[in-house]
N, C-alpha and C. Protein backbone atom coordinates (compact mmCIF):
# COMPACT_ATOMS: atom_id res chain seq x y z
N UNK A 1 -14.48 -10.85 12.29
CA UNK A 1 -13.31 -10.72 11.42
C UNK A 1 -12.12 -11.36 12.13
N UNK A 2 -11.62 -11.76 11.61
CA UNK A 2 -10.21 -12.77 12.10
C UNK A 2 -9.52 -11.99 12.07
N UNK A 3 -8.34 -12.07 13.20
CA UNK A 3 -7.24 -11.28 14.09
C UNK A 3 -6.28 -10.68 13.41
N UNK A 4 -6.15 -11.54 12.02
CA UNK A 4 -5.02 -10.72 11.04
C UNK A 4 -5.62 -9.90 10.18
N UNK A 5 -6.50 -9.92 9.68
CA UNK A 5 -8.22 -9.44 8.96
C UNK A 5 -7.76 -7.98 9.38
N UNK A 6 -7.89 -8.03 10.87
CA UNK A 6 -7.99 -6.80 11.46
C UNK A 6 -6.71 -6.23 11.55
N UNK A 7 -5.63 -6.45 12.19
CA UNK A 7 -4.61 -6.21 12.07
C UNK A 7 -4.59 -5.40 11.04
N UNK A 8 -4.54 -6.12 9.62
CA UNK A 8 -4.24 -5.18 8.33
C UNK A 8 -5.27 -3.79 8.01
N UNK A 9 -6.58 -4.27 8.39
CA UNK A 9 -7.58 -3.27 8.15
C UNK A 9 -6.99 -1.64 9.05
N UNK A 10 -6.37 -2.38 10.43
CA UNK A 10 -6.00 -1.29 11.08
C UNK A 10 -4.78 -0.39 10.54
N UNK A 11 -3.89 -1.12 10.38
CA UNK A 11 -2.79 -0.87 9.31
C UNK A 11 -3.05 0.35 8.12
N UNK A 12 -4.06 -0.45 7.36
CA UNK A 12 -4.36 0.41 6.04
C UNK A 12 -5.09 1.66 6.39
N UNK A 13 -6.09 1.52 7.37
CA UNK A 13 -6.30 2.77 7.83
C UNK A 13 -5.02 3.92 8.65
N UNK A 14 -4.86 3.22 9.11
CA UNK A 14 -3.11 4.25 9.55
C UNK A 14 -2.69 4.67 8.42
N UNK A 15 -2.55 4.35 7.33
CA UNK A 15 -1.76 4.26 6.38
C UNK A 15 -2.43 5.41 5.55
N UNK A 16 -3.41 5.39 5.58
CA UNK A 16 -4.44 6.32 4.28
C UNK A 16 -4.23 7.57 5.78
N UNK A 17 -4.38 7.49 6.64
CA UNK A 17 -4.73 8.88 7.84
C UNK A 17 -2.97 9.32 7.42
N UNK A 18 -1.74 8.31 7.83
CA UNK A 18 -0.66 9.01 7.85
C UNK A 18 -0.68 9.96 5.84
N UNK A 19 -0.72 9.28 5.13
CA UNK A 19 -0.50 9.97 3.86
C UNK A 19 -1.55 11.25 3.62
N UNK A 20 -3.04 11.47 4.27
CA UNK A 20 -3.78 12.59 4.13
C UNK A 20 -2.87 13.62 4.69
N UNK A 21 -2.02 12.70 5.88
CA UNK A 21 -1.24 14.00 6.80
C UNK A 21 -0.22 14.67 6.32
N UNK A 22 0.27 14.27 4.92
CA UNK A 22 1.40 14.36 4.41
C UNK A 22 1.10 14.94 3.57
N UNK A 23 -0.13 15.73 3.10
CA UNK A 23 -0.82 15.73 1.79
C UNK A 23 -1.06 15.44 0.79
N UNK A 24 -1.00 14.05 0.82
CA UNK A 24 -1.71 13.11 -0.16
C UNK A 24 -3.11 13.05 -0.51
N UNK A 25 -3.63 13.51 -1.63
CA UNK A 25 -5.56 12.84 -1.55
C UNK A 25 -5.72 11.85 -1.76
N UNK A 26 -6.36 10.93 -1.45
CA UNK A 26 -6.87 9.57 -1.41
C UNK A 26 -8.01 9.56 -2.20
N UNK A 27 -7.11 8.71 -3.32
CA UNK A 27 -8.24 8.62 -4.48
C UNK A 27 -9.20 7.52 -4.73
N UNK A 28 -8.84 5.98 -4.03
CA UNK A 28 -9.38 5.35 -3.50
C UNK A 28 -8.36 3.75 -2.96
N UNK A 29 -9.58 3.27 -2.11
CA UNK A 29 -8.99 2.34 -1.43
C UNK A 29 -9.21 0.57 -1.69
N UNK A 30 -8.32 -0.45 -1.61
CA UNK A 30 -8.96 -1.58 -1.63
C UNK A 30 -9.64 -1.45 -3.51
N UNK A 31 -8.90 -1.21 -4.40
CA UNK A 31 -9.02 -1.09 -5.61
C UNK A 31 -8.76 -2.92 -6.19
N UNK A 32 -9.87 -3.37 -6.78
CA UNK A 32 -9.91 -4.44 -7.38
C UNK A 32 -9.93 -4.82 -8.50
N UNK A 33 -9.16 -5.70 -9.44
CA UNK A 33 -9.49 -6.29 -10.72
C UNK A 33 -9.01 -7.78 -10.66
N UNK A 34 -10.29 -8.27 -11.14
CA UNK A 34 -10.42 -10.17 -10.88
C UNK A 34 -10.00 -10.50 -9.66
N UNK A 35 -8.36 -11.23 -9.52
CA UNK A 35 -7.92 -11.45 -8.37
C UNK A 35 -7.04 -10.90 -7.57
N UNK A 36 -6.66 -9.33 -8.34
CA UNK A 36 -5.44 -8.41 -8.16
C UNK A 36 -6.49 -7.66 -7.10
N UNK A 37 -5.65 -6.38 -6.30
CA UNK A 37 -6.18 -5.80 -5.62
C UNK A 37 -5.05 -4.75 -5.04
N UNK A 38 -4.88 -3.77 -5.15
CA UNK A 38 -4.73 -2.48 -4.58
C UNK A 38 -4.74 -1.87 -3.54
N UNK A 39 -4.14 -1.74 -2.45
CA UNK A 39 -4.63 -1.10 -1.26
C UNK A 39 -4.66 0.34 -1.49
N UNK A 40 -3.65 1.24 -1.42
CA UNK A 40 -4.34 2.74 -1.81
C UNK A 40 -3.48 3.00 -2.53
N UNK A 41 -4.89 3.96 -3.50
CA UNK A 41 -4.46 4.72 -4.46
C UNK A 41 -4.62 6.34 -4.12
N UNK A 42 -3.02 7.09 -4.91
CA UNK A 42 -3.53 8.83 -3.92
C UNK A 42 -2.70 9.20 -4.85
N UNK A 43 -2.85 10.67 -5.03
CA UNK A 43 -2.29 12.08 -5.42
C UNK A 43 -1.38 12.41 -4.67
N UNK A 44 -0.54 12.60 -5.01
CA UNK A 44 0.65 13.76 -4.49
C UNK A 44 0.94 14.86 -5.75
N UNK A 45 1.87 15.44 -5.25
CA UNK A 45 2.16 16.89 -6.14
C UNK A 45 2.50 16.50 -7.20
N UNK A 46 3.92 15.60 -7.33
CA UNK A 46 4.36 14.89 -8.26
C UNK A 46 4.33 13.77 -8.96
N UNK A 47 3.08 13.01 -8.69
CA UNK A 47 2.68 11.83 -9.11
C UNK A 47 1.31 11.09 -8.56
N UNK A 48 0.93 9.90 -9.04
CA UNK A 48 -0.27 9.09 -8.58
C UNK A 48 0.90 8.21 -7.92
N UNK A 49 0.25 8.23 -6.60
CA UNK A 49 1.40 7.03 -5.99
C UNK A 49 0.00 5.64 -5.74
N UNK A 50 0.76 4.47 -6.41
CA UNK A 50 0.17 2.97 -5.75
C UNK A 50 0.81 2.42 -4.71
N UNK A 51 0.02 2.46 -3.28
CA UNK A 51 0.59 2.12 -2.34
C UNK A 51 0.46 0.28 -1.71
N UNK A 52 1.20 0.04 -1.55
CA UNK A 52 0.85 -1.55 -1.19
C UNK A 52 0.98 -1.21 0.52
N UNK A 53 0.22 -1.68 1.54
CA UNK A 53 0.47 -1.28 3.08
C UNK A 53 0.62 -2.71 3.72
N UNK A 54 2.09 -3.16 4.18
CA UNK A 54 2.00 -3.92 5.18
C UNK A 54 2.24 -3.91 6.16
N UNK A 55 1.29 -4.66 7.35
CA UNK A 55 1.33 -4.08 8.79
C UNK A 55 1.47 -5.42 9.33
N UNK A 56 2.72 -5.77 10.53
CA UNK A 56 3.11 -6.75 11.23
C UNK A 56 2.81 -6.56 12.67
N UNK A 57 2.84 -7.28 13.61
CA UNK A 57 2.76 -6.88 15.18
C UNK A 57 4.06 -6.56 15.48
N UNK A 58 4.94 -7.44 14.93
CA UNK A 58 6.50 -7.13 15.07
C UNK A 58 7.69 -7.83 14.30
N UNK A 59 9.06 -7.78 14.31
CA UNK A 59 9.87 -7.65 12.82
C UNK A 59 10.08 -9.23 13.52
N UNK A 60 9.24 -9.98 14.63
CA UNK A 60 10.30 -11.44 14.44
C UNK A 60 10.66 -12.53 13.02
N UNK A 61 9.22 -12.10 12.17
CA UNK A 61 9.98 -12.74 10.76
C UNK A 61 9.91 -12.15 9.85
N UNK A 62 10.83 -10.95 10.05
CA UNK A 62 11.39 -9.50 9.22
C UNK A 62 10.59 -8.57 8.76
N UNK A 63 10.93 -7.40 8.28
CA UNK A 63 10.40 -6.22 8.07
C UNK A 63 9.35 -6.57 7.38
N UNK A 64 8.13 -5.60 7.71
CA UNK A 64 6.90 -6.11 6.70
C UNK A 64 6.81 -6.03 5.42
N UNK A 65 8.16 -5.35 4.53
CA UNK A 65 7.68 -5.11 3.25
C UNK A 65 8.27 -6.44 2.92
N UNK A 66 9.68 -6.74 3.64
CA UNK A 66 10.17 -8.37 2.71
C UNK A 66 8.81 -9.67 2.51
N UNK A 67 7.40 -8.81 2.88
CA UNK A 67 6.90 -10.16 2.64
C UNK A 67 6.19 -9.92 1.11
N UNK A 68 6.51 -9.04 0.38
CA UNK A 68 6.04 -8.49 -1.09
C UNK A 68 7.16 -9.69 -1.68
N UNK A 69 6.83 -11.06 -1.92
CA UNK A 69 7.10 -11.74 -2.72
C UNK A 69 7.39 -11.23 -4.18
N UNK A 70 8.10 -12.46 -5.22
CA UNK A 70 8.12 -12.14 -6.47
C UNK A 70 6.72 -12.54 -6.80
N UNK A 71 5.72 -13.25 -6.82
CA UNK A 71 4.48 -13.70 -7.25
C UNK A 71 3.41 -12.11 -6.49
N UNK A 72 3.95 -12.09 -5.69
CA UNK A 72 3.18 -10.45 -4.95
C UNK A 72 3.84 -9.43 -5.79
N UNK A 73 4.90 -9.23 -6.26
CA UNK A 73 4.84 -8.37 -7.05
C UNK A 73 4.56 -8.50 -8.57
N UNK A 74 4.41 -9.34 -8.99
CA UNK A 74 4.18 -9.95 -10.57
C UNK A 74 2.17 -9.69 -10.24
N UNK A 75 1.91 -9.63 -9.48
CA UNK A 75 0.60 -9.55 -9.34
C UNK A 75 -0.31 -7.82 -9.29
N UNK A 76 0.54 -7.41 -8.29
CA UNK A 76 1.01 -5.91 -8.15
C UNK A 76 0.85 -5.16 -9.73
N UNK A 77 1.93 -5.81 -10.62
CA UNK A 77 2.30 -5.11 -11.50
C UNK A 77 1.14 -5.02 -12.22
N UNK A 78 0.52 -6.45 -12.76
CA UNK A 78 -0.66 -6.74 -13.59
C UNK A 78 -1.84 -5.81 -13.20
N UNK A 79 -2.15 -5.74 -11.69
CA UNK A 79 -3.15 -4.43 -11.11
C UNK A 79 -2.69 -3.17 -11.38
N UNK A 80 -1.61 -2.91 -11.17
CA UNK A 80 -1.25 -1.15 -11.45
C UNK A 80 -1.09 -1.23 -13.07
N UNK A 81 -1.15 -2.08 -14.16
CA UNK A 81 -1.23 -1.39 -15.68
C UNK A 81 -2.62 -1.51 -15.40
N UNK A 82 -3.88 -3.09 -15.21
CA UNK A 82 -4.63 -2.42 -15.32
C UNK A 82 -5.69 -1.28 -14.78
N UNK A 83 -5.10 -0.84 -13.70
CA UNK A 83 -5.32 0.76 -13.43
C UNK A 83 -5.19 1.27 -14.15
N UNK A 84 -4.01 1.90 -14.90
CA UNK A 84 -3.72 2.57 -15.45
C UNK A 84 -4.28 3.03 -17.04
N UNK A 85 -4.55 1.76 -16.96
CA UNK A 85 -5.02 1.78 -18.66
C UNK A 85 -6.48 1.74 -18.64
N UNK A 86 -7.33 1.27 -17.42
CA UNK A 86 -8.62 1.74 -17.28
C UNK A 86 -9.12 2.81 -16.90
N UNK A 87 -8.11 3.23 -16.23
CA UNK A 87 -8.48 5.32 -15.90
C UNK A 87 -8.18 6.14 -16.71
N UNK A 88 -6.97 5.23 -18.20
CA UNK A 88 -6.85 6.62 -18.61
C UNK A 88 -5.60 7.38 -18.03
N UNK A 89 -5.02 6.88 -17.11
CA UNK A 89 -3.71 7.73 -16.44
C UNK A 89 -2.34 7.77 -17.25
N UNK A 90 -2.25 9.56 -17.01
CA UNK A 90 -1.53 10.26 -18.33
C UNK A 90 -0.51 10.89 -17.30
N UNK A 91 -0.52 10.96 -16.25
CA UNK A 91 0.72 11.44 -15.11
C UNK A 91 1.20 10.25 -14.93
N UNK A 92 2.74 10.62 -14.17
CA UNK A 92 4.20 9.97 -13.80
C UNK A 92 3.33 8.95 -12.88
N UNK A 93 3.52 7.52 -12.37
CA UNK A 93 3.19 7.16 -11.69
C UNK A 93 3.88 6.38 -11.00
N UNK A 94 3.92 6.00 -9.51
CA UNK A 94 5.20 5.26 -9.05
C UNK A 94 4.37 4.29 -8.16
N UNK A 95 5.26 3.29 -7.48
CA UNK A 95 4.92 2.56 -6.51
C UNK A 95 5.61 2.47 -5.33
N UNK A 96 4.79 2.53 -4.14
CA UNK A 96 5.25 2.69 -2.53
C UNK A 96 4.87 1.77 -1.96
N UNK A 97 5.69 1.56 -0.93
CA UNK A 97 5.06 0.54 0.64
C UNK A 97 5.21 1.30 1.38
N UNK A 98 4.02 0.88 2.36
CA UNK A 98 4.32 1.43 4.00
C UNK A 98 4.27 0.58 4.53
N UNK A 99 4.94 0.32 5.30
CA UNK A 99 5.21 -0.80 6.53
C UNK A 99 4.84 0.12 7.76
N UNK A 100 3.95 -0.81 8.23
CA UNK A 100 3.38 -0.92 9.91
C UNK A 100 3.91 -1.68 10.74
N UNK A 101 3.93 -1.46 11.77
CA UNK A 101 4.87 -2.29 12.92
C UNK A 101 4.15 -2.01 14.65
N UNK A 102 3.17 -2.83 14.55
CA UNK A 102 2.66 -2.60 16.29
C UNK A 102 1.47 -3.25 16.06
N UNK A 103 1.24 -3.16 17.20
CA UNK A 103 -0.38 -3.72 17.73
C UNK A 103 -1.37 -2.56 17.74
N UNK A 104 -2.74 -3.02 17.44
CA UNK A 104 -3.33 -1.81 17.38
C UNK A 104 -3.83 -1.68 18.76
N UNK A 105 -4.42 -0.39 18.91
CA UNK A 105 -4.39 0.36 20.43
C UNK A 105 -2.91 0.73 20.98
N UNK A 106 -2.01 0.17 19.90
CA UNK A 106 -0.31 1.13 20.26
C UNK A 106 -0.06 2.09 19.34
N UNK A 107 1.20 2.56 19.64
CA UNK A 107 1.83 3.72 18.86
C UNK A 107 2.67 2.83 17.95
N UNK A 108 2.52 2.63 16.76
CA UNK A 108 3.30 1.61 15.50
C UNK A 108 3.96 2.64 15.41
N UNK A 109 5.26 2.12 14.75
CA UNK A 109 6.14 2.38 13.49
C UNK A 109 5.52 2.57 12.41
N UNK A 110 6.27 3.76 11.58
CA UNK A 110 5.30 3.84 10.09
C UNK A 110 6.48 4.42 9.19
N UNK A 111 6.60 3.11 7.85
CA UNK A 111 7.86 3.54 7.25
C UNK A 111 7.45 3.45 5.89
N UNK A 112 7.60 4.52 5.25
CA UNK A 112 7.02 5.05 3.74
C UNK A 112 7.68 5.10 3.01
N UNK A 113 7.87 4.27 1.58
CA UNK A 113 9.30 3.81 1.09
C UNK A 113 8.51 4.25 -0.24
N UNK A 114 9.51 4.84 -0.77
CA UNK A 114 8.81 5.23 -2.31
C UNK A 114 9.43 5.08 -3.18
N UNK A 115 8.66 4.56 -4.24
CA UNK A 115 9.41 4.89 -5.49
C UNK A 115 10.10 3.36 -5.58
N UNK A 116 9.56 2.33 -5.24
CA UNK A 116 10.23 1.12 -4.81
C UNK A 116 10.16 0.20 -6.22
N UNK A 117 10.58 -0.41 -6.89
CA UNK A 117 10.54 -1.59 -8.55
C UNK A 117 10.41 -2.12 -8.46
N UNK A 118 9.23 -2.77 -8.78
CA UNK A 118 8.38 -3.87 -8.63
C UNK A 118 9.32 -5.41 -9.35
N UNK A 119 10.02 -5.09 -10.24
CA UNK A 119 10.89 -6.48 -10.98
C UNK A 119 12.57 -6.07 -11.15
């Protein structure tokens, strides 16, 4: 697996462990339709949160969420209706990032932004 491959894999796993810790259930991960794709999907008290997770080694070319383009989020959006409309989902639903920040085998940064508008 190639070095950024991993990077993110490590990331998203941080990411699903930090939100179980928070009590989130993890309803699933790496959610796909055609060329859209999902990193995690989870329960909280008050909503289905869609999480997008980006994980950097470090902020030299800025925070990891500024890299959620307008074409990354126009893409985003098209995956979370059709989630929504293929499950059937009848609760509030929002969208989050977590940004990662470290190398793995370190102690990252972990910043959980919710509730963020996609347009």
């Amino acid at each position: 697996m190639a070095a950024h491959n991993e990077l993110g894999k490590w990331g998203e796993d941080l990411a699903a462990k930090y939100l179980e810790d928070q009590g989130y259930e993890i309803l699933e991960r790496d959610w796909k339709s055609g060329h859209h794709d999902l990193d995690i999907i989870a329960r909280s008290e008050e909503a289905l949160a869609i999480i997008e997770v980006k994980t950097r080694r470090n902020r030299l070319f800025g925070a990891p969420e500024e890299a959620i383009d307008y074409k990354k989020r126009l893409s985003l959006q098209s995956a979370i209706n059709h989630y929504i409309k293929s499950h059937r989902i009848k609760v509030p639903v929002r969208f989050d990032v977590i940004s990662i920040v470290g190398a793995i085998g370190s102690t990252p940064e972990i910043d959980h932004i919710k509730d963020v508008a996609l347009l």
